[in-house]
N, C-alpha and C. Protein backbone atom coordinates (compact mmCIF):
# COMPACT_ATOMS: atom_id res chain seq x y z
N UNK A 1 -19.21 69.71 41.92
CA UNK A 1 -18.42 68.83 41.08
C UNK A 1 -18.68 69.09 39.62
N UNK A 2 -17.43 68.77 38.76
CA UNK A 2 -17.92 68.90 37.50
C UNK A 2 -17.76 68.04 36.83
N UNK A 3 -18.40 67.91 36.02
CA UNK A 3 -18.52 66.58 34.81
C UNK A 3 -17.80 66.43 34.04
N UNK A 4 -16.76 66.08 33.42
CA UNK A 4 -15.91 65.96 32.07
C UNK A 4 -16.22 65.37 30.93
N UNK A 5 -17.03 66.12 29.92
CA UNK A 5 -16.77 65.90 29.12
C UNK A 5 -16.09 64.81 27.95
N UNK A 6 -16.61 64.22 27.11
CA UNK A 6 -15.59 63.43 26.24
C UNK A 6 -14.50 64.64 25.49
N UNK A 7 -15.23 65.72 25.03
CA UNK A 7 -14.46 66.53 23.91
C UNK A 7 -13.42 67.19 25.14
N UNK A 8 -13.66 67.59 26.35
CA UNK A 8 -12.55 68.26 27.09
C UNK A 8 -11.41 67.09 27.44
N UNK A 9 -12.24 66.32 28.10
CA UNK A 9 -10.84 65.22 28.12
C UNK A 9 -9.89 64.81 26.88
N UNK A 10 -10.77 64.63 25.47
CA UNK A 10 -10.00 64.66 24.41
C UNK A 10 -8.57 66.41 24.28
N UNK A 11 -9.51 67.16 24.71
CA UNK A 11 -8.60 68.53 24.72
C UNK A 11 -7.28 68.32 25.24
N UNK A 12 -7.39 67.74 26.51
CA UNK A 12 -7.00 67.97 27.55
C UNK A 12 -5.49 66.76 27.04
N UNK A 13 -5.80 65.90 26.75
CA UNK A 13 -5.20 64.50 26.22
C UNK A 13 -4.28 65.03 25.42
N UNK A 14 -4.75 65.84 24.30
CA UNK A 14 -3.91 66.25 23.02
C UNK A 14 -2.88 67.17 22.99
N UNK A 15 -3.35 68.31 24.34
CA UNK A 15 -2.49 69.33 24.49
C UNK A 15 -1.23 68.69 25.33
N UNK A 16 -1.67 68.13 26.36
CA UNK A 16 -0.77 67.41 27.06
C UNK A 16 0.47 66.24 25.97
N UNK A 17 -0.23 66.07 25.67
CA UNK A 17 0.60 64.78 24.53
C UNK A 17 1.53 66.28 23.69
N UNK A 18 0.89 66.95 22.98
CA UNK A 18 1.40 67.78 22.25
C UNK A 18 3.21 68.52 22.91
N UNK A 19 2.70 68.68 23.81
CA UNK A 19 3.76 69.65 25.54
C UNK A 19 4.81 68.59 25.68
N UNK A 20 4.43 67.74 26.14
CA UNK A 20 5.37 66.22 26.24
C UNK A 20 6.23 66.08 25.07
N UNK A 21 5.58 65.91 24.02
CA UNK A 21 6.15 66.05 22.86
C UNK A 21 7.35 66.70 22.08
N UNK A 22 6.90 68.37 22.58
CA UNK A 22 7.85 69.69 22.08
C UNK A 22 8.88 69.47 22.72
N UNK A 23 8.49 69.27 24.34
CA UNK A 23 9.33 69.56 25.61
C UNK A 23 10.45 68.68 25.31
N UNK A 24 10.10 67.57 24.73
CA UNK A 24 11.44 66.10 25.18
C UNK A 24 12.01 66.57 24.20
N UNK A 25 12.13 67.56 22.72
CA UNK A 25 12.36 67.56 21.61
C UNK A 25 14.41 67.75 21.49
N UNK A 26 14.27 68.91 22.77
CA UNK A 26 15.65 69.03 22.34
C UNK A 26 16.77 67.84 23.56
N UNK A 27 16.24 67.41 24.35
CA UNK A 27 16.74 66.26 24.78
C UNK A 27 16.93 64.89 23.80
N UNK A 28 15.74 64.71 23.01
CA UNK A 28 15.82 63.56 22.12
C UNK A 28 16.59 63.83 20.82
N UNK A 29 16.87 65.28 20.59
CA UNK A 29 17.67 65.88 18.95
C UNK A 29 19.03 65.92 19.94
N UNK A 30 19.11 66.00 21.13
CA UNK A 30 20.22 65.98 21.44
C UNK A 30 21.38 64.59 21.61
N UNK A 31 20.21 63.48 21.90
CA UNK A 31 21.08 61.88 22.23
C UNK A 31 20.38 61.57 20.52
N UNK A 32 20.20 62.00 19.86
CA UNK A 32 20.20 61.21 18.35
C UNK A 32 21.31 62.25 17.77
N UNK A 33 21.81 62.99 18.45
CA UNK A 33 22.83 63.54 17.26
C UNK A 33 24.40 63.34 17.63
N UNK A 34 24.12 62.06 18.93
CA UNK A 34 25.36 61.37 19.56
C UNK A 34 25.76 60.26 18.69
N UNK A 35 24.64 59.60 17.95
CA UNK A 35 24.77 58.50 17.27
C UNK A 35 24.34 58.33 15.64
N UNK A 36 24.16 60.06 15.44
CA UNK A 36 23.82 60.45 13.45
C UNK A 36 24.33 61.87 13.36
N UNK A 37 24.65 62.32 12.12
CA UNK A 37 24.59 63.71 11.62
C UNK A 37 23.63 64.19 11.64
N UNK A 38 23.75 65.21 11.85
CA UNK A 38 21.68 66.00 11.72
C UNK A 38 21.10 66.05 10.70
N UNK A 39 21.64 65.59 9.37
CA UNK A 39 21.12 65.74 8.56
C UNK A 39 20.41 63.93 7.90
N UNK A 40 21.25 62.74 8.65
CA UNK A 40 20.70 61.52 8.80
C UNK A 40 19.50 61.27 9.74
N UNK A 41 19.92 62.24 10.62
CA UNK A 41 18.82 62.48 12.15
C UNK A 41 17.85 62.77 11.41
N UNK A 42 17.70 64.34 10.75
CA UNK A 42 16.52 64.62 10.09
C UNK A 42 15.60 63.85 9.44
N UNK A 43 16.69 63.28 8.11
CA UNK A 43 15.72 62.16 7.18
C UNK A 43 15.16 61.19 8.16
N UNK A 44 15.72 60.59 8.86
CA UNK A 44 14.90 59.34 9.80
C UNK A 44 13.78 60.08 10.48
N UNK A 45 13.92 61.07 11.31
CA UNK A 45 12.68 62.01 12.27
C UNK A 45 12.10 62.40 10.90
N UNK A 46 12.28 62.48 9.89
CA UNK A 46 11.43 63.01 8.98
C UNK A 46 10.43 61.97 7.92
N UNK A 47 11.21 60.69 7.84
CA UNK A 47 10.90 59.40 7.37
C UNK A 47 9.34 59.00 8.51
N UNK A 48 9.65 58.99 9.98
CA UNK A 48 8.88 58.49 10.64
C UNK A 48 7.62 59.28 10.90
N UNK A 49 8.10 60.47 10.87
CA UNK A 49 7.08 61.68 10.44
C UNK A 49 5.95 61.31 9.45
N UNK A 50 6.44 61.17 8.31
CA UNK A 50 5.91 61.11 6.98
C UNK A 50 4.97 59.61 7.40
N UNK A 51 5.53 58.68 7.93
CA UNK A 51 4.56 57.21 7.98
C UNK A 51 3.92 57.57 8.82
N UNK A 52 3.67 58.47 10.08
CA UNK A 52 2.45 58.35 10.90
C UNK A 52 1.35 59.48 10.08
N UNK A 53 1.95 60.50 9.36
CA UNK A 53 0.77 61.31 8.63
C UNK A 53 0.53 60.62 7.35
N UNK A 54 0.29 59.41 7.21
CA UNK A 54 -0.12 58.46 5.72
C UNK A 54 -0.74 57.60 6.64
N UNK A 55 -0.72 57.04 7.55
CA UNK A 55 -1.65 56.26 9.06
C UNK A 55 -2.62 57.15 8.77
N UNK A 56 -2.35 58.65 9.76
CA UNK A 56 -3.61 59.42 9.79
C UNK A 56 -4.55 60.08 8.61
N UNK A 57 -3.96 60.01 7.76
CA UNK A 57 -4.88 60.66 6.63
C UNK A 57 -6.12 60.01 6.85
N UNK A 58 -6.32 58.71 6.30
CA UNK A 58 -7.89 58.18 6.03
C UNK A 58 -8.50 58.13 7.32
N UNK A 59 -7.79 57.96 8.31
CA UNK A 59 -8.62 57.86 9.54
C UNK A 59 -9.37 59.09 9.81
N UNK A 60 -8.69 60.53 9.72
CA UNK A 60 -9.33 61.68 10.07
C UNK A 60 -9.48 62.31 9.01
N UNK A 61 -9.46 61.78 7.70
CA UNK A 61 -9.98 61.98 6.36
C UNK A 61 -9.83 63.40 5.97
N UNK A 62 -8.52 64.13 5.58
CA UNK A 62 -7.08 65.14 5.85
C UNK A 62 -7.49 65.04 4.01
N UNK A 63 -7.18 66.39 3.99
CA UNK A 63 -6.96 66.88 2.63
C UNK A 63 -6.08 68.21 2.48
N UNK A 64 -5.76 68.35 1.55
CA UNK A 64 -4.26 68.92 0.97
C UNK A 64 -5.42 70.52 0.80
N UNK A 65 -4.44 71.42 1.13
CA UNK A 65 -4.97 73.02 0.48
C UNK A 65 -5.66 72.68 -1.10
N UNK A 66 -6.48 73.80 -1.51
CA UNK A 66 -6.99 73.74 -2.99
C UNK A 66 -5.64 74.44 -3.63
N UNK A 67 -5.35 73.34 -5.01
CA UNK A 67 -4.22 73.82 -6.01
C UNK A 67 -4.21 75.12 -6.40
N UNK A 68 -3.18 75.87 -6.42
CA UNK A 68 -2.70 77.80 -6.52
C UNK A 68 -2.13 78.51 -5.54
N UNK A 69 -2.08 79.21 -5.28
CA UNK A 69 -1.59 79.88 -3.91
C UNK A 69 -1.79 79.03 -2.81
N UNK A 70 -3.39 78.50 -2.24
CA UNK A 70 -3.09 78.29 -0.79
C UNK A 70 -2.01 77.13 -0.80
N UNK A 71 -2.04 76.02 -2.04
CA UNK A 71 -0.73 74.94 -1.34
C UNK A 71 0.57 75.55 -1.51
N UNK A 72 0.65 76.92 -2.36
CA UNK A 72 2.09 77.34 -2.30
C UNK A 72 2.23 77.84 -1.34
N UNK A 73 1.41 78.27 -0.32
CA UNK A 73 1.82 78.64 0.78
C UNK A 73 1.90 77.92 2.02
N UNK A 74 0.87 76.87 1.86
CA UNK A 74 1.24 75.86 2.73
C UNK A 74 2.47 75.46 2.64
N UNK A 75 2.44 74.79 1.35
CA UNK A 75 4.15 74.37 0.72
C UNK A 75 5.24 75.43 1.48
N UNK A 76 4.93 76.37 1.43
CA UNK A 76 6.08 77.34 1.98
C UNK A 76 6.48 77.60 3.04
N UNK A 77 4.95 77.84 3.79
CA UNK A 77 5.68 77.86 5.10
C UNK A 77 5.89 76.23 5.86
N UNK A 78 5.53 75.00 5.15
CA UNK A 78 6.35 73.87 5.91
C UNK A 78 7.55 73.86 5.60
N UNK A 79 7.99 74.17 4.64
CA UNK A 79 9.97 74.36 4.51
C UNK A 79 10.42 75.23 5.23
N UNK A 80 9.75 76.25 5.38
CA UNK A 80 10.41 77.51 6.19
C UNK A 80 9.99 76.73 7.99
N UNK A 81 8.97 76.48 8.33
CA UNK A 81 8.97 75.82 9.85
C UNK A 81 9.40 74.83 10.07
N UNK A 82 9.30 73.64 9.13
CA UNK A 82 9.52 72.08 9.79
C UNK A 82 11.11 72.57 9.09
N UNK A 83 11.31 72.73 7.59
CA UNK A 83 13.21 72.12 7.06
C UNK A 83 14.27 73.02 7.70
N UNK A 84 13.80 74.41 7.75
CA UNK A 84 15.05 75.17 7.49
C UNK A 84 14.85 75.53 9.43
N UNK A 85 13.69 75.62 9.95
CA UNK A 85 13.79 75.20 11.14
C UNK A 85 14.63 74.45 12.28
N UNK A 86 14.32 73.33 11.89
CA UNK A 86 14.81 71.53 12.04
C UNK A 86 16.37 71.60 11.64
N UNK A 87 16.75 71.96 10.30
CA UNK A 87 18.25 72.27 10.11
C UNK A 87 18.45 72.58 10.83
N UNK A 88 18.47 73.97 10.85
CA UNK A 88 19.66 74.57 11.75
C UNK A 88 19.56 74.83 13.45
N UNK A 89 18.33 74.24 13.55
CA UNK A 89 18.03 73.52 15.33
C UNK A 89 19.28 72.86 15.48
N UNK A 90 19.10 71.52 14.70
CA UNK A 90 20.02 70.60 14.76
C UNK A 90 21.46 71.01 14.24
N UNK A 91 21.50 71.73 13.79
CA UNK A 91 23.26 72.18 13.53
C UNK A 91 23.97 72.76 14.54
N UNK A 92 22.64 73.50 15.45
CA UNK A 92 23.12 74.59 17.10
C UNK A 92 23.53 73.76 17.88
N UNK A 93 22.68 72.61 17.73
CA UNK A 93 22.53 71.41 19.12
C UNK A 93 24.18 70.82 18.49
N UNK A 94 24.29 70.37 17.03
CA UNK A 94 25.80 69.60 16.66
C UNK A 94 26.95 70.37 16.99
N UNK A 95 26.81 71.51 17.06
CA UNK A 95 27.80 72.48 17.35
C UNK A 95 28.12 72.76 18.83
N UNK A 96 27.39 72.25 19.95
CA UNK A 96 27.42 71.86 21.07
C UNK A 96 26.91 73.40 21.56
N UNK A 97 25.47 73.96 21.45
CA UNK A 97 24.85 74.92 21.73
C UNK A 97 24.06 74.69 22.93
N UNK A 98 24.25 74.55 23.85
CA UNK A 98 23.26 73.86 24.76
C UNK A 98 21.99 73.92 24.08
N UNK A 99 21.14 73.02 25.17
CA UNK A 99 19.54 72.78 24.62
C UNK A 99 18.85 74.19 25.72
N UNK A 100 19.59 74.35 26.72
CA UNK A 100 19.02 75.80 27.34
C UNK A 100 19.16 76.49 26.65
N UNK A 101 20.39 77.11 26.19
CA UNK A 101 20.25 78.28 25.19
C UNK A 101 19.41 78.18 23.87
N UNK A 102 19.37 77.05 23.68
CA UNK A 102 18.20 76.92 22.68
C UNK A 102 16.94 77.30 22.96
N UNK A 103 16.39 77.11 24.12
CA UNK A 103 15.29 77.36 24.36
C UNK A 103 15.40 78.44 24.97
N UNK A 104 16.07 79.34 25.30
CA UNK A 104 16.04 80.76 25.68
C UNK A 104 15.81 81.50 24.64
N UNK A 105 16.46 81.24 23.21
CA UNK A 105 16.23 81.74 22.02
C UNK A 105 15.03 81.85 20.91
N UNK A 106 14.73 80.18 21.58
CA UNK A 106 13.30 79.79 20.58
C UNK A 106 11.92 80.66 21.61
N UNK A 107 12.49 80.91 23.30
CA UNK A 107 11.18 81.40 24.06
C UNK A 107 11.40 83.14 23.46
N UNK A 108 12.33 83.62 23.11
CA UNK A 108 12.65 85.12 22.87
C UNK A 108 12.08 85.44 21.38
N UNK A 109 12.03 84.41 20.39
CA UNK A 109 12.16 84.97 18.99
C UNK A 109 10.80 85.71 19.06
N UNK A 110 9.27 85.14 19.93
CA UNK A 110 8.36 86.02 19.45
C UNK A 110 8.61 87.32 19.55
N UNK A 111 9.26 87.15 20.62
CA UNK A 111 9.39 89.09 21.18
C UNK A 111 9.98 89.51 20.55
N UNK A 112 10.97 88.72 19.85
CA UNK A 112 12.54 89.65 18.89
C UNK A 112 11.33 90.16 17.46
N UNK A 113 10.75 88.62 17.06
CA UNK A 113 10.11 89.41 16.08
C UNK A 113 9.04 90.61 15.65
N UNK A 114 8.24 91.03 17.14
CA UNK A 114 7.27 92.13 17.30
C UNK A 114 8.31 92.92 17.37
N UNK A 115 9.12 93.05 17.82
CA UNK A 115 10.04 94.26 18.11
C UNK A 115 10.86 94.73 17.03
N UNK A 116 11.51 93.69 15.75
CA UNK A 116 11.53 94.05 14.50
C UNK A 116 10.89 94.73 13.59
N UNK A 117 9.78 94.22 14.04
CA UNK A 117 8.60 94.94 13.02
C UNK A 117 8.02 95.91 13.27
């Protein structure tokens, strides 16, 4: 028998929550874009976003990159993953792209992109 851990069960908790999370993503961008534009969709998923990471800051006591490059690059690549991402997710899904083909595309891009390069 084996023992579990607090830190594995915490693992175990987060990844799972995390999976749940991704997984429902294009089902839930899909029935919120029955009843908003994607770009109202966004600000609200992005509004509620923003209030649970101002919750978590002090609790897990979160600090910003050091000022110069690393926050310009932080800065950069969250517009390039979460905005321009998130756009045009949600513009495929408004355009009536299925959520399969979405995810046939989002499971292919790693490979498209090794194979670019």
């Amino acid at each position: 028998m084996s023992v579990l851990s607090k830190q594995s069960v915490a693992a175990a908790a987060s990844t799972s929550v995390f999976v749940l999370l991704w997984s429902s993503g294009a089902i839930f961008s899909k029935l919120g874009l029955a009843h908003a534009s994607p770009f109202a969709f966004l600000l609200i998923r992005f509004a509620i976003a923003l209030m649970g990471l101002v919750m978590l800051v002090p609790i897990l006591k979160l600090k910003l990159p050091r000022p110069g490059k690393p926050l310009l690059y932080a800065a950069a690549t969250g517009l390039v993953l979460l905005g321009a991402y998130q756009i045009f997710y949600l513009l495929a899904l408004d355009l009536n792209v299925t959520p399969g083909v979405m995810a046939t595309i989002m499971g292919v891009q790693p490979i498209l992109t090794v194979v670019l390069m």
